[in-house]
Structure formats: structure tokens, C-alpha cells
C-alpha atoms as a PDB file:
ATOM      1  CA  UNK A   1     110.903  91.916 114.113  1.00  0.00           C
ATOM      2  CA  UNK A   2     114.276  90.878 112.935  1.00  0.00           C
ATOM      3  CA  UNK A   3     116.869  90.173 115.424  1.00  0.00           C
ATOM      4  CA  UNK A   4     119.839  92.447 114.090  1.00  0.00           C
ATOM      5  CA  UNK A   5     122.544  94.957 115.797  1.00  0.00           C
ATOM      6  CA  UNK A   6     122.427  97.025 112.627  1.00  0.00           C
ATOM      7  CA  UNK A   7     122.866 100.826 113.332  1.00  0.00           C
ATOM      8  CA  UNK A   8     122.620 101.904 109.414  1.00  0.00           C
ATOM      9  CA  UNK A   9     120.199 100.420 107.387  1.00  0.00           C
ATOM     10  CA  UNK A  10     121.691  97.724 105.202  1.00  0.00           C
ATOM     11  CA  UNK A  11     122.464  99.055 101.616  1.00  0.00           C
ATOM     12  CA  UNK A  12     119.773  97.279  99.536  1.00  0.00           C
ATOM     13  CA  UNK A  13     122.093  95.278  96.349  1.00  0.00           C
ATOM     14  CA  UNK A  14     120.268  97.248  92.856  1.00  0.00           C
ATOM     15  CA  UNK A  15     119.714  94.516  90.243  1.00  0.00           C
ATOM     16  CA  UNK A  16     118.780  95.067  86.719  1.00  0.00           C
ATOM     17  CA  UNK A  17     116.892  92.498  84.556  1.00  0.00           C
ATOM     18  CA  UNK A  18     115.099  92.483  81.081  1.00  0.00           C
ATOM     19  CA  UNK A  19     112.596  89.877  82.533  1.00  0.00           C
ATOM     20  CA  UNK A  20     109.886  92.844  82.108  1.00  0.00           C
ATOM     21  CA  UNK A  21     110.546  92.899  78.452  1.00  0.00           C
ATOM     22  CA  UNK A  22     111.829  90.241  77.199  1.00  0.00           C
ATOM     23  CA  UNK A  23     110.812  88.547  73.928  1.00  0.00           C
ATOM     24  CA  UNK A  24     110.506  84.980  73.402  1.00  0.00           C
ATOM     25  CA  UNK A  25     114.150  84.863  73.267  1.00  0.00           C
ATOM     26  CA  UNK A  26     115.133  86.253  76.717  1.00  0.00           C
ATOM     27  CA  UNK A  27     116.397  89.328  75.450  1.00  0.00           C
ATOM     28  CA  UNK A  28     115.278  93.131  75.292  1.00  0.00           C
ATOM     29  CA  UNK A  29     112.901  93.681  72.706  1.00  0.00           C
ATOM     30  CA  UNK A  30     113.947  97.457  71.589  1.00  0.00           C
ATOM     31  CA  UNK A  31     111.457  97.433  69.461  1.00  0.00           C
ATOM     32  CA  UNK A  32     108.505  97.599  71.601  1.00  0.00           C
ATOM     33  CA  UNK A  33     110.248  98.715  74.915  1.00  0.00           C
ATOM     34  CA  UNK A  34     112.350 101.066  73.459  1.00  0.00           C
ATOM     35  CA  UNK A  35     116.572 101.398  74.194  1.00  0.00           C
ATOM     36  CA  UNK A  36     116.464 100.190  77.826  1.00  0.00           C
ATOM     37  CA  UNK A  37     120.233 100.879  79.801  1.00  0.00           C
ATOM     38  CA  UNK A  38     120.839  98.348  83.063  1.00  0.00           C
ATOM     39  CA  UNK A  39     123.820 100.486  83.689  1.00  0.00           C
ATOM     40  CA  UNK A  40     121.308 103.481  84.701  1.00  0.00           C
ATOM     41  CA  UNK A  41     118.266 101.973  86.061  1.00  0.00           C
ATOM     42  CA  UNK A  42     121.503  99.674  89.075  1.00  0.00           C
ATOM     43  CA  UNK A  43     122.645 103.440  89.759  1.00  0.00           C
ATOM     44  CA  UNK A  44     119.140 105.301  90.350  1.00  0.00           C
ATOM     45  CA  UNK A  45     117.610 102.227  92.658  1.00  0.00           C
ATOM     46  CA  UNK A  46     119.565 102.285  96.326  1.00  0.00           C
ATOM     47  CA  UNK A  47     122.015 105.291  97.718  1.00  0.00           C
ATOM     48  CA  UNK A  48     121.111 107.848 100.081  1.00  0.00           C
ATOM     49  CA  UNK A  49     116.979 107.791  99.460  1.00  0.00           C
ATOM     50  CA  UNK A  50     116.783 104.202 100.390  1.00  0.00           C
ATOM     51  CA  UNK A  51     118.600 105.011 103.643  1.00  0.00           C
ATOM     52  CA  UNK A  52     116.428 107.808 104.618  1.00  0.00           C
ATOM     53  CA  UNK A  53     113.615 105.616 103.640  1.00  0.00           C
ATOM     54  CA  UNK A  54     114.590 103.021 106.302  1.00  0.00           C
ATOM     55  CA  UNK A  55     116.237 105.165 108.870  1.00  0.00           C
ATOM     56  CA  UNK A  56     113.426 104.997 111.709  1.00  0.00           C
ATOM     57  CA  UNK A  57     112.569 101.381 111.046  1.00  0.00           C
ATOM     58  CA  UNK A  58     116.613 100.291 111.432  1.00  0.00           C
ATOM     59  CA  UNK A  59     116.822 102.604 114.893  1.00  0.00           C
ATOM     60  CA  UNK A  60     113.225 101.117 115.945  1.00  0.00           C
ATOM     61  CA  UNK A  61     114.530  97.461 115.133  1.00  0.00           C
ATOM     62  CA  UNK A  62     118.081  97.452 116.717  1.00  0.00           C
ATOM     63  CA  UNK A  63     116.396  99.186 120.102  1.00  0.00           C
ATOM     64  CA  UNK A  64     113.979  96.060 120.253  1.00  0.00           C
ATOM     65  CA  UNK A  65     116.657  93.502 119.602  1.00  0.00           C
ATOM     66  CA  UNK A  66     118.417  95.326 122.560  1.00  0.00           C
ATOM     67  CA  UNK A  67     115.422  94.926 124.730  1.00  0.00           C
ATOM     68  CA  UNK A  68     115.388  91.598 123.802  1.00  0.00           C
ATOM     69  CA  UNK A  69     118.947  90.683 124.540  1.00  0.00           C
ATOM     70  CA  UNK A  70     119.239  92.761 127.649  1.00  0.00           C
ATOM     71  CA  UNK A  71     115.383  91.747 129.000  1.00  0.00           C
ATOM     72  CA  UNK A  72     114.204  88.884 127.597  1.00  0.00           C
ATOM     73  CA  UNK A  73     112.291  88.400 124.883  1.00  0.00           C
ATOM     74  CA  UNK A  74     109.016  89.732 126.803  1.00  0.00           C
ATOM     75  CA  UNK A  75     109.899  93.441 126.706  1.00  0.00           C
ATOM     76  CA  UNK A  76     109.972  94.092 123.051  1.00  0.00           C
ATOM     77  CA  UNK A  77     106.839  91.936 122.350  1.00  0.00           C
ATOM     78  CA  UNK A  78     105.238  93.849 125.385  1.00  0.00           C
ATOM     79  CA  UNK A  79     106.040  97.508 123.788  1.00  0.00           C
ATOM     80  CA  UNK A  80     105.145  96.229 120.109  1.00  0.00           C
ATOM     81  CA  UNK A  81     101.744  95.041 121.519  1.00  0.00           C
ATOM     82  CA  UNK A  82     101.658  98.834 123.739  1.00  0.00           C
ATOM     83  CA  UNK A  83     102.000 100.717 120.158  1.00  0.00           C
ATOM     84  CA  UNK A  84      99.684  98.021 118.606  1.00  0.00           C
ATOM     85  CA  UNK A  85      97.035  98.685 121.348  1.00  0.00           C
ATOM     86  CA  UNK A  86      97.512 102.761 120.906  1.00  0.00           C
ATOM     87  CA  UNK A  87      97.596 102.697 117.250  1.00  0.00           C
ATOM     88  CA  UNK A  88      94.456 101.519 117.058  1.00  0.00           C
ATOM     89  CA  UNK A  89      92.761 103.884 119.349  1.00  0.00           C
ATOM     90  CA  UNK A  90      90.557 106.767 117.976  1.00  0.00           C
ATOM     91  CA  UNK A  91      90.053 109.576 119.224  1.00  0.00           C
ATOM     92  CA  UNK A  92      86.596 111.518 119.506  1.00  0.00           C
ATOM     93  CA  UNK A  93      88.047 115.201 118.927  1.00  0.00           C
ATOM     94  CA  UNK A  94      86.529 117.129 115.919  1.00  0.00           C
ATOM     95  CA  UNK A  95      90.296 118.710 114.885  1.00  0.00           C
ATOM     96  CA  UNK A  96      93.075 116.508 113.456  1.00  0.00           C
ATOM     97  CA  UNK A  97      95.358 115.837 116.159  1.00  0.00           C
ATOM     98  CA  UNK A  98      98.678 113.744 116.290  1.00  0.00           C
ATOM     99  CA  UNK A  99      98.975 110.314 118.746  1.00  0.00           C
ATOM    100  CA  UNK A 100     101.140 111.859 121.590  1.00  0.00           C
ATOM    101  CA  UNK A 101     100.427 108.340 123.400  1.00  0.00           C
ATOM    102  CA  UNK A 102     101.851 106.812 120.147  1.00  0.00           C
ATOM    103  CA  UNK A 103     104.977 109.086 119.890  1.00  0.00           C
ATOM    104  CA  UNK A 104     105.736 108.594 123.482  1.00  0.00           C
ATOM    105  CA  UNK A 105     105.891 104.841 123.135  1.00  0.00           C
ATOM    106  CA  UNK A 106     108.041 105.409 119.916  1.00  0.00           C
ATOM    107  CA  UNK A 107     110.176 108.048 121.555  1.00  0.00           C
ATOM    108  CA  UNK A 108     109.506 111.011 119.295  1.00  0.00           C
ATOM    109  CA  UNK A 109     107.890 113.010 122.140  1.00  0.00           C
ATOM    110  CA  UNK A 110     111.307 115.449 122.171  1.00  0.00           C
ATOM    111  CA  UNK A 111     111.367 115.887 118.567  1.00  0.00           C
ATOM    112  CA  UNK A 112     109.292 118.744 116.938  1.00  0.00           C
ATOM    113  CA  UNK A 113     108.564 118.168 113.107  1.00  0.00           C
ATOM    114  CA  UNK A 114     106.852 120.816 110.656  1.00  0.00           C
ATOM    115  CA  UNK A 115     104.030 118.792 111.663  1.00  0.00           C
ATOM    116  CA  UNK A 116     103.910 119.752 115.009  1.00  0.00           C
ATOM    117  CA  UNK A 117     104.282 123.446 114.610  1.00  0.00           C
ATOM    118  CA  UNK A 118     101.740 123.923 111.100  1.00  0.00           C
ATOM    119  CA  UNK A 119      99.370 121.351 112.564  1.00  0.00           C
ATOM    120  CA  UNK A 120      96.279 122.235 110.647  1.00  0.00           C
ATOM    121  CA  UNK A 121      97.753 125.408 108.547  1.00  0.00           C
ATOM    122  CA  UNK A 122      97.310 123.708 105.098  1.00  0.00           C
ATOM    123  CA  UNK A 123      93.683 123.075 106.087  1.00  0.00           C
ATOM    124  CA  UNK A 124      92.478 126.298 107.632  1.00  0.00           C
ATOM    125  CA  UNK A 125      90.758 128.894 106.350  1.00  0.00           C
ATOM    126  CA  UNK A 126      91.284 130.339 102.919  1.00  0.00           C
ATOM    127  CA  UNK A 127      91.873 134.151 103.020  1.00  0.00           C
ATOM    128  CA  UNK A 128      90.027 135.717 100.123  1.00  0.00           C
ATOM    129  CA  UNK A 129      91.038 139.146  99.935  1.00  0.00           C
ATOM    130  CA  UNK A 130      87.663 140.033  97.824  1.00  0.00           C
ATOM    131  CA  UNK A 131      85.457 138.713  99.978  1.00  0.00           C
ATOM    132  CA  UNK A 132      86.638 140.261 102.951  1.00  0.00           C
ATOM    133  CA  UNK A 133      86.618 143.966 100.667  1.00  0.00           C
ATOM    134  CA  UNK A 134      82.734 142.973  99.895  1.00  0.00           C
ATOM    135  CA  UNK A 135      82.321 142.106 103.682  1.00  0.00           C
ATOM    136  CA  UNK A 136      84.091 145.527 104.467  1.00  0.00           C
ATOM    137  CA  UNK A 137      81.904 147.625 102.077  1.00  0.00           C
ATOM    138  CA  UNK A 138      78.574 146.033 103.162  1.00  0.00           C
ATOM    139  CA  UNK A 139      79.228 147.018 106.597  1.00  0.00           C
END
């Protein structure tokens, strides 16, 4: 856990190096690489994806330094070892099911993702259309 007040996640610096193909100069080898551009590969790393990315884990971090500040430093380690402890649980049930226990202690209870709502959709049953004509006619 890193003690920060940071609302946003921090905007990761993009560096570009030729370290991966380098020659026994310390330059580019365009020969076997091919043309490489720095320019392009600082602009695609970072932005908006890497935000997204880190989102939860920035909101999750500055409510524990909170705790922490406001508490003591027993209240985060207490939750962290809660979700540690329910994490780790299994449950017996035959279906797929999601860790309420987990996403109360993480406070995601309120929120309803696709998820939630086509639990088990993408692994139900097929629908053949033919078999169900065969079934039809047979009976």
C-alpha cells in the first residue's frame, strides 16, 4: 500500500529506447529491426488507457491512506487482511457465482456491471435450431 492522497492516477512518463535493438554500437540496427520511430511508440504508451487501467487501484489506495490517517494505521491493514481472508474462500456451489462478501468489502455492492446482469449467458446452452426441428419431428 502506498501512502498517497492521489485522486487520479498519476500519468505514467512514456520513454522510448533502442536498448532492444541496438547493435554493438548503441544505435538502431534498421537492418534487422526494421525503421523503428521513438516519436510514435512515447505517444501510444500512457493517455487515457493507462488511466482506466489504474482507476480502481488509485480510488482503493487513497481510501486506505484515509483510513490510515483518520484511524490509525490498524484499519486499513485490518480491511486488506478482511479481503485477503475472503478472497481466498471457495465456494462449494456447482454455478459460477461472483464474491458478494468480496464486493462488499471493496464497496462495489451498489454497482451493477454486465457481469451481474449476463452472469452465465455466454456459457449456457447453445440453441441449435436443427436439433430442436429433429426433436420436433420425432415427437
Amino acid at each position: 500500500m502506498e501512502s498517497s492522497l492521489r485522486i487520479i492516477p498519476a500519468s505514467s512518463k512514456p520513454s522510448a529506447s533502442v536498448q532492444d535493438t541496438a547493435n554493438s554500437l548503441g544505435l538502431h540496427d534498421t537492418l534487422q529491426y526494421g525503421l523503428r520511430s521513438l516519436a510514435a511508440e512515447v505517444q501510444s504508451d500512457g493517455g487515457l488507457k493507462s488511466r482506466l487501467e489504474n482507476w480502481e487501484a488509485t480510488q482503493d489506495n487513497l481510501k486506505l491512506t484515509l483510513e490510515r490517517n483518520i484511524y490509525g494505521m490498524h484499519a486499513p491493514m485490518r480491511r486488506l487482511m478482511e479481503r485477503k481472508i475472503v478472497g481466498s474462500t471457495t465456494h462449494s456451489l456447482s454455478t459460477p457465482q461472483t464474491n458478494l462478501h468480496l464486493d462488499i468489502l471493496m464497496g462495489r455492492d451498489e454497482l451493477i456491471e454486465p457481469a451481474d446482469v449476463f452472469l452465465g449467458m455466454e456459457t449456457g446452452p447453445v440453441f441449435d435450431a436443427h436439433k430442436e426441428i429433429q426433436q420436433k419431428v420425432r415427437s
